[in-house]
C-alpha atoms as a PDB file:
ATOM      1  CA  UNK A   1     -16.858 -25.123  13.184  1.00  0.00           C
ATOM      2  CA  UNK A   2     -20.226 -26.654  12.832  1.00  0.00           C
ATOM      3  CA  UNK A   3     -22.510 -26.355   9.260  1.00  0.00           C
ATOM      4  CA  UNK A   4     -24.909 -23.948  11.277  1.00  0.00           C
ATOM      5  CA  UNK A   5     -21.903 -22.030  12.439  1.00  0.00           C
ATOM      6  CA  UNK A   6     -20.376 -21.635   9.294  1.00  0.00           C
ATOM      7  CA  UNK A   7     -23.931 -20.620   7.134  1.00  0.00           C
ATOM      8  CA  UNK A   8     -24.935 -18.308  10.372  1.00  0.00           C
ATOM      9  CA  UNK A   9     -21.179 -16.240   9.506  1.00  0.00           C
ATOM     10  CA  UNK A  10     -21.782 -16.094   5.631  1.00  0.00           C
ATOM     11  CA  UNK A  11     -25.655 -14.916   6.391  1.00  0.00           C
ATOM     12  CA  UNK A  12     -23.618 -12.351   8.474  1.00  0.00           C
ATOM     13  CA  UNK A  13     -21.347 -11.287   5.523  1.00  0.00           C
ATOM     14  CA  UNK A  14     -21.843  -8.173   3.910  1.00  0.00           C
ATOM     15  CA  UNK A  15     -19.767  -9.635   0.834  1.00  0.00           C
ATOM     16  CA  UNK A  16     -22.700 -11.992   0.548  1.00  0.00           C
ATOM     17  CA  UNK A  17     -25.686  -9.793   0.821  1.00  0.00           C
ATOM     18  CA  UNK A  18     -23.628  -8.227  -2.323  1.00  0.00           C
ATOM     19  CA  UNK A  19     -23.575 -11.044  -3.988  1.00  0.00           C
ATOM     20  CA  UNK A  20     -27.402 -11.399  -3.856  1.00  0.00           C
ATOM     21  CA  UNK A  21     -28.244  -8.085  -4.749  1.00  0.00           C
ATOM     22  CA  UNK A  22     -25.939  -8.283  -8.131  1.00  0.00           C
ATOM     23  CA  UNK A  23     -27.715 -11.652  -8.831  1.00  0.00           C
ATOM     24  CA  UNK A  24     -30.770 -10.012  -8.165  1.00  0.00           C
ATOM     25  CA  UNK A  25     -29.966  -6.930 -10.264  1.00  0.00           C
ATOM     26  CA  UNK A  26     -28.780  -9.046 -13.061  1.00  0.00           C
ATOM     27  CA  UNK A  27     -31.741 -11.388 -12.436  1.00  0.00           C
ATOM     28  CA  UNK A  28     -34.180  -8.166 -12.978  1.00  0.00           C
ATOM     29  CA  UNK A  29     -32.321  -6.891 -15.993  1.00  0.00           C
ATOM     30  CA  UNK A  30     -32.494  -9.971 -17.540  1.00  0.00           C
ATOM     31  CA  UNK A  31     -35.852 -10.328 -17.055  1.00  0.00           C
ATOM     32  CA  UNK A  32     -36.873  -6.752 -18.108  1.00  0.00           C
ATOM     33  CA  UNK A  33     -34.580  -7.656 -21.607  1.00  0.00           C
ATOM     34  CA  UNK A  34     -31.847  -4.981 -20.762  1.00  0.00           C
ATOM     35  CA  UNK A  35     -29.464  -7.938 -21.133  1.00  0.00           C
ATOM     36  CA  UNK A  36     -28.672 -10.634 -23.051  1.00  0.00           C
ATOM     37  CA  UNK A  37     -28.168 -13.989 -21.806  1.00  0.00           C
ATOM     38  CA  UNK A  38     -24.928 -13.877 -22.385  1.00  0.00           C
ATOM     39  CA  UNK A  39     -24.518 -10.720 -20.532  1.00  0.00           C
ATOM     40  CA  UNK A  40     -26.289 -11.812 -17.833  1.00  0.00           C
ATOM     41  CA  UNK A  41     -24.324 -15.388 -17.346  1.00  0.00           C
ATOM     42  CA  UNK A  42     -20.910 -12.505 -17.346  1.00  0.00           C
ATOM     43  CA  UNK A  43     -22.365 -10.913 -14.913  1.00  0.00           C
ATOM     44  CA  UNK A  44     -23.123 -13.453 -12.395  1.00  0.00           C
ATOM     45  CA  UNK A  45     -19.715 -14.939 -13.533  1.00  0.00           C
ATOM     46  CA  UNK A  46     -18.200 -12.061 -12.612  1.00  0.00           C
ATOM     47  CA  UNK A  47     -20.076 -11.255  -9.289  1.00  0.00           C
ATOM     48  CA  UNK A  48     -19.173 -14.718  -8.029  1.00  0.00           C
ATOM     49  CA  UNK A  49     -15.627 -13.984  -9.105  1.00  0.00           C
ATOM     50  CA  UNK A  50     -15.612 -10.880  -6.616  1.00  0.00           C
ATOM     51  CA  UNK A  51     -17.041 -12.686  -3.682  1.00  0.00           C
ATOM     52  CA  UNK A  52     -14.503 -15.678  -3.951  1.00  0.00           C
ATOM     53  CA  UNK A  53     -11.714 -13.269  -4.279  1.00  0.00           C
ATOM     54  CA  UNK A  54     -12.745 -11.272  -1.710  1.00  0.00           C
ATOM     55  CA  UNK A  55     -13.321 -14.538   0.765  1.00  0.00           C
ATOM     56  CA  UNK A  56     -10.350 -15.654  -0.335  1.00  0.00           C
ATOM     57  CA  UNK A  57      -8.571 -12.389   0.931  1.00  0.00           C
ATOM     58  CA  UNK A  58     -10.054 -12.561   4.068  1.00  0.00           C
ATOM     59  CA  UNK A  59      -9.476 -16.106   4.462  1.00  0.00           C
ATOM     60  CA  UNK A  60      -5.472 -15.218   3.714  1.00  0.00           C
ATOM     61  CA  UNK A  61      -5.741 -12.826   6.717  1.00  0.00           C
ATOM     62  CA  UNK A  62      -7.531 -15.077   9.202  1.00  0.00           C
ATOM     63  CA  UNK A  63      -4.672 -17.776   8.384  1.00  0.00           C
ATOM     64  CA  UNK A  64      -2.071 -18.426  11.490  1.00  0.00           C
ATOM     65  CA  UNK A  65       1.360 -16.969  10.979  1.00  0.00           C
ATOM     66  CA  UNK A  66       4.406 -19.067  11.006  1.00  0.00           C
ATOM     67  CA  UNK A  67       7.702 -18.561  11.537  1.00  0.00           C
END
């Protein structure tokens, strides 16, 4: 699978346009102090823990089954 390929299936993801919009969400409350700094840096801690889990699960599934 090529580099275009692979970017063109993650633009495709709905995991990923979830990650965005929970780095944009924390982006916004950060900027609007609603959060800390340290809030913020758990949050998009956290939100990239979700999408490698979840890629990570799907990635499990895709794999080929062996005997």
């Amino acid at each position: 699978m090529t580099f275009l390929d692979q970017l063109q299936r993650i633009l495709h993801s709905r995991k990923f346009w979830v990650l965005i919009a929970a780095l944009l969400a924390t982006l916004a409350a950060f900027v609007t102090q609603e959060i800390t700094v340290w809030q913020a840096l758990q949050a998009a801690v956290a939100a990239l823990a979700v999408y490698s889990t979840g890629v990570a699960i799907e990635d499990n599934g895709n794999g080929s089954h062996q005997s």
